[in-house]
N, C-alpha and C. Protein backbone atom coordinates (compact mmCIF):
# COMPACT_ATOMS: atom_id res chain seq x y z
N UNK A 1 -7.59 -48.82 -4.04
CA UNK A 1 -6.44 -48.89 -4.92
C UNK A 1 -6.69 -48.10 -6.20
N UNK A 2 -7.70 -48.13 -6.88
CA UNK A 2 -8.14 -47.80 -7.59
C UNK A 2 -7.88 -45.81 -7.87
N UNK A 3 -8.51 -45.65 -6.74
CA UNK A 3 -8.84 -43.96 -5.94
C UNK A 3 -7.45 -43.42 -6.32
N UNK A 4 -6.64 -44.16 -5.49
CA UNK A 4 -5.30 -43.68 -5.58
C UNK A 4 -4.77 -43.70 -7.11
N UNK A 5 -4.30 -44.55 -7.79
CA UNK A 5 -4.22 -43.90 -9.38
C UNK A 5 -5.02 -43.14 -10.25
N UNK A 6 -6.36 -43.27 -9.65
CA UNK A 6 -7.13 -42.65 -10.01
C UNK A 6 -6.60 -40.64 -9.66
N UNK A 7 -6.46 -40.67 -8.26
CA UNK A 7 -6.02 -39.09 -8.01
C UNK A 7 -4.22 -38.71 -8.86
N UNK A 8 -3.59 -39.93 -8.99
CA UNK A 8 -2.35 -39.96 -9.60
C UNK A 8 -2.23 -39.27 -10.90
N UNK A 9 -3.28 -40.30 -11.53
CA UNK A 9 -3.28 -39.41 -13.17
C UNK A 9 -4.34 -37.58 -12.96
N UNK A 10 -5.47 -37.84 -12.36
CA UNK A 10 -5.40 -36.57 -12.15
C UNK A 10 -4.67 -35.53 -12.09
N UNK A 11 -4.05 -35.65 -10.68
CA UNK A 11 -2.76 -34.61 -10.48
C UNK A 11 -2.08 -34.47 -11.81
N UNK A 12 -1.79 -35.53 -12.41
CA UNK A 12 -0.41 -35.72 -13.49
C UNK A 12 -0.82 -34.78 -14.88
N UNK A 13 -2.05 -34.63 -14.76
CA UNK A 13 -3.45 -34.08 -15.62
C UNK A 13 -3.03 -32.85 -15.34
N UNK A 14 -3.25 -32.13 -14.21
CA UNK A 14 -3.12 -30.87 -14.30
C UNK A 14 -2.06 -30.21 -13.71
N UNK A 15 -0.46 -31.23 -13.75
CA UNK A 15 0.94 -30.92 -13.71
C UNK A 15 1.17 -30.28 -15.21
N UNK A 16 0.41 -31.28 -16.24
CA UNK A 16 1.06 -30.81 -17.40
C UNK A 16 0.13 -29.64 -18.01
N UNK A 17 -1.00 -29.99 -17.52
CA UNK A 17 -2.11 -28.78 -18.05
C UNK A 17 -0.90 -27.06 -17.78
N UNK A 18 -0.70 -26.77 -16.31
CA UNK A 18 0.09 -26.11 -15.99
C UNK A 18 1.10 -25.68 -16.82
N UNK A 19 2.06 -26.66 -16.94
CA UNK A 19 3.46 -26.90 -17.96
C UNK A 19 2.90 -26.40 -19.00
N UNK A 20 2.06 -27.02 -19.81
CA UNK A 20 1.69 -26.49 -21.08
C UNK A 20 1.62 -25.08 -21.05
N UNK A 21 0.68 -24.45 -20.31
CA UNK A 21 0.30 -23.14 -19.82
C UNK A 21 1.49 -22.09 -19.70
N UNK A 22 2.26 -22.52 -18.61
CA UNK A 22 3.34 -21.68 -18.73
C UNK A 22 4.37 -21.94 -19.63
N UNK A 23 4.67 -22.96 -20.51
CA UNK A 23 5.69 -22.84 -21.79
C UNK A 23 5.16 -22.01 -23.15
N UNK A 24 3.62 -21.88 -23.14
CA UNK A 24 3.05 -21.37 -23.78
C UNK A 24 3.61 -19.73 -23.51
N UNK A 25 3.46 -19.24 -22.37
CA UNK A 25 3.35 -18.34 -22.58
C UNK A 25 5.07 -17.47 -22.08
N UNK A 26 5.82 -18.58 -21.89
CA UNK A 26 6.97 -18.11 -21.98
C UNK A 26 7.66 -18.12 -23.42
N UNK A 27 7.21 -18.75 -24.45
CA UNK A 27 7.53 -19.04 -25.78
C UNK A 27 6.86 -17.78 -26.55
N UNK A 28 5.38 -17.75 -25.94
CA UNK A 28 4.66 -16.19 -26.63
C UNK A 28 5.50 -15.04 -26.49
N UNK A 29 5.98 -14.96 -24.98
CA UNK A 29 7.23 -14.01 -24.13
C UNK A 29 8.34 -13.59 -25.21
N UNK A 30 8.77 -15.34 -25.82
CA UNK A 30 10.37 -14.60 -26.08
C UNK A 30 9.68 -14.69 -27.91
N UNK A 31 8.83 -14.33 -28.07
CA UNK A 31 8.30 -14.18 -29.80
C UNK A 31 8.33 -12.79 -29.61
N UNK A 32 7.64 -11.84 -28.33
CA UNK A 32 7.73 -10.85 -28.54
C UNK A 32 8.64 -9.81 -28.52
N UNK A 33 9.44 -10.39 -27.74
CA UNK A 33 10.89 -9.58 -27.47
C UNK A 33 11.55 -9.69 -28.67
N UNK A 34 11.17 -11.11 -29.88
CA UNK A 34 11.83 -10.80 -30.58
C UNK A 34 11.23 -9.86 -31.68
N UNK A 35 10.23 -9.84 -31.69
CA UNK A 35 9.15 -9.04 -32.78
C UNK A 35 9.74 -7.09 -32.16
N UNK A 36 9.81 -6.87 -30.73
CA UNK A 36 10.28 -5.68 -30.41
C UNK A 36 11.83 -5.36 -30.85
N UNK A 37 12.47 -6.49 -31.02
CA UNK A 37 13.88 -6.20 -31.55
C UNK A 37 14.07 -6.19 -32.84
N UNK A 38 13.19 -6.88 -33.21
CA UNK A 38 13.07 -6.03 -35.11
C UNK A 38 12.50 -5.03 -35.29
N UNK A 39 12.14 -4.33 -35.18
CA UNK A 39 11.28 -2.81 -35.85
C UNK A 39 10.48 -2.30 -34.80
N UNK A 40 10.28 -1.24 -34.97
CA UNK A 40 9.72 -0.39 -34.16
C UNK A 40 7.89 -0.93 -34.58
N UNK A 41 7.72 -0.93 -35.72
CA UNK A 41 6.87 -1.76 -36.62
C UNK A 41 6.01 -2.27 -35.82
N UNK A 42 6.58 -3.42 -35.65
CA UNK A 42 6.26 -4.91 -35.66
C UNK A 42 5.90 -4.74 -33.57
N UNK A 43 6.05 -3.07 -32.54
CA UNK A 43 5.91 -3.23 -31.61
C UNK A 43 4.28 -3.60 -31.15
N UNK A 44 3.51 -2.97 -31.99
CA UNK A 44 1.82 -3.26 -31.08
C UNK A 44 1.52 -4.91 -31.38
N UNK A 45 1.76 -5.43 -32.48
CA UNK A 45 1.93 -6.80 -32.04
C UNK A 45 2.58 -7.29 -30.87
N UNK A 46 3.85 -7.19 -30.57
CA UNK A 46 4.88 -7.50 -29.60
C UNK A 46 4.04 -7.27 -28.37
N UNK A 47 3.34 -5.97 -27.99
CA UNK A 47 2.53 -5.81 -27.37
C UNK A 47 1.31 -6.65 -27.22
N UNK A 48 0.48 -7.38 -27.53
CA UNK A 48 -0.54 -8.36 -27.98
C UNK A 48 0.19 -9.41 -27.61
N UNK A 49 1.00 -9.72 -28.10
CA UNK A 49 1.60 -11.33 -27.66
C UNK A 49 2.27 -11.33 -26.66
N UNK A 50 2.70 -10.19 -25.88
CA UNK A 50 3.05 -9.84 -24.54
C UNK A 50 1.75 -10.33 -23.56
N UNK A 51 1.08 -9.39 -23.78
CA UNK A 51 -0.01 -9.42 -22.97
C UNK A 51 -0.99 -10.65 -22.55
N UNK A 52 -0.87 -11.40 -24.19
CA UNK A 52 -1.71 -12.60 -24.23
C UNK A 52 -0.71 -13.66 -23.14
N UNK A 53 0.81 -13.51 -23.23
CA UNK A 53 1.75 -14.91 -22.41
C UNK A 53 1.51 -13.95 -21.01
N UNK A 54 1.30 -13.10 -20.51
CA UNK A 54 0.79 -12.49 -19.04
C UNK A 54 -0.25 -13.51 -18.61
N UNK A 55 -1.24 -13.23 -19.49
CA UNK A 55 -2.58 -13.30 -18.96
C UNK A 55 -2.54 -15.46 -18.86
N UNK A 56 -1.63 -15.75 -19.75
CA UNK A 56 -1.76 -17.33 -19.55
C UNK A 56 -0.55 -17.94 -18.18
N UNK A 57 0.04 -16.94 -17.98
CA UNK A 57 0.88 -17.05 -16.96
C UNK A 57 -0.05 -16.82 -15.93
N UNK A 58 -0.69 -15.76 -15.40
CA UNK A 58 -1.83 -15.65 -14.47
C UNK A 58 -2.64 -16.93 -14.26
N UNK A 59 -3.47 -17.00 -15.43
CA UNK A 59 -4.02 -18.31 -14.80
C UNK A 59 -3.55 -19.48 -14.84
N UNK A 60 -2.56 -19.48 -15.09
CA UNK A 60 -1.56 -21.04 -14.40
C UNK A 60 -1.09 -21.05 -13.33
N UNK A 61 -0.56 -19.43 -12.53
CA UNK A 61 -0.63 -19.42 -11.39
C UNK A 61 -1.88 -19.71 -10.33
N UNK A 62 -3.00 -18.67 -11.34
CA UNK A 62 -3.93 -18.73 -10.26
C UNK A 62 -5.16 -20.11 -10.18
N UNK A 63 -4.52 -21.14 -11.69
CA UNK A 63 -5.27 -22.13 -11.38
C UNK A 63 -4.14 -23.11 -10.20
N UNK A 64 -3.20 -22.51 -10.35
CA UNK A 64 -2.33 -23.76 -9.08
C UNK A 64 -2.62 -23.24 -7.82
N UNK A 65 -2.74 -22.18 -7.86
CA UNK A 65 -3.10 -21.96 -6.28
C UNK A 65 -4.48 -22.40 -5.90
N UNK A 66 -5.71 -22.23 -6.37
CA UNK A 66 -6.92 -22.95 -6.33
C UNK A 66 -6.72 -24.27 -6.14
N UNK A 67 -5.65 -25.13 -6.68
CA UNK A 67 -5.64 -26.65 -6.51
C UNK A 67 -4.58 -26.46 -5.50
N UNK A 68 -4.05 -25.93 -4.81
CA UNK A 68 -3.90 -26.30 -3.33
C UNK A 68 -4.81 -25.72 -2.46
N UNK A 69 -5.45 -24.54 -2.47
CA UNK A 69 -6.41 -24.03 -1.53
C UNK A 69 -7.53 -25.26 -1.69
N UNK A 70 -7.88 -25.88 -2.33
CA UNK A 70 -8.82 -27.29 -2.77
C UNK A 70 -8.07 -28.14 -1.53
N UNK A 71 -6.76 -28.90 -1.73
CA UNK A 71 -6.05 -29.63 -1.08
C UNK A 71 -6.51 -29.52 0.21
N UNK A 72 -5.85 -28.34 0.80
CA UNK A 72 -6.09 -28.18 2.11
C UNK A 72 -7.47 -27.46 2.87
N UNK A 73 -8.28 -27.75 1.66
CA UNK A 73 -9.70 -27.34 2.07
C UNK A 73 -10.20 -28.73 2.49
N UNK A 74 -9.80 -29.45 1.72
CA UNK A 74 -10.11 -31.01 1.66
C UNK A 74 -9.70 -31.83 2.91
N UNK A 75 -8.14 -31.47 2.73
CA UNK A 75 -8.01 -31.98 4.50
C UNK A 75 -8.30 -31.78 5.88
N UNK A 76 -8.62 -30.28 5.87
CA UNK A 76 -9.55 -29.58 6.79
C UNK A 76 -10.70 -31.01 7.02
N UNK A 77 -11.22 -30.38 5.96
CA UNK A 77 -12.29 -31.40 6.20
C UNK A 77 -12.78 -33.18 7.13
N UNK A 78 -11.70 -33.27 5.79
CA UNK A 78 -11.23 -34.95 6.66
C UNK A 78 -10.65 -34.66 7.80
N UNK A 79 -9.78 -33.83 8.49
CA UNK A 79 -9.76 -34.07 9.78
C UNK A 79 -10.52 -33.78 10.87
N UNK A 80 -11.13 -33.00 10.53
CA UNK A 80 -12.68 -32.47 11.26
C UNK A 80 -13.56 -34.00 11.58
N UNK A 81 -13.60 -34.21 10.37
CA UNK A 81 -14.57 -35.90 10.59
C UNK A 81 -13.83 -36.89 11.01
């Protein structure tokens, strides 16, 4: 019984880890579009804070895909045994 809420809040752990991750870097996203729509200026920043909401978008993808390739590495397993 235990196990099971135990994997509950986990998961729930790195639902929002995720969420966080990608609002982060959709919020970095629309800072830069707005920093590119003011001045020509203000673009190599826009650029930088572009790049930085990419790279946090990446690994929110590529940490969710690792936690299902985990999943079904896992059940492999258990059904083997």
């Amino acid at each position: 019984m235990n196990a099971y809420f135990y994997k509950k809040i986990q998961m729930s752990r790195r639902f929002w880890f995720h969420l966080v991750l990608l609002s982060a870097s959709v919020i970095i996203g629309a800072l830069s579009l707005l920093e590119i729509s003011k001045e020509v200026f203000f673009e190599f920043q826009a650029l930088h804070l572009t790049l930085l909401g990419m790279i946090l978008l990446v690994i929110s993808i590529v940490g969710q895909g690792l936690q299902e390739f985990m999943k079904i590495r896992k059940s492999k397993q258990t059904q083997e045994n």
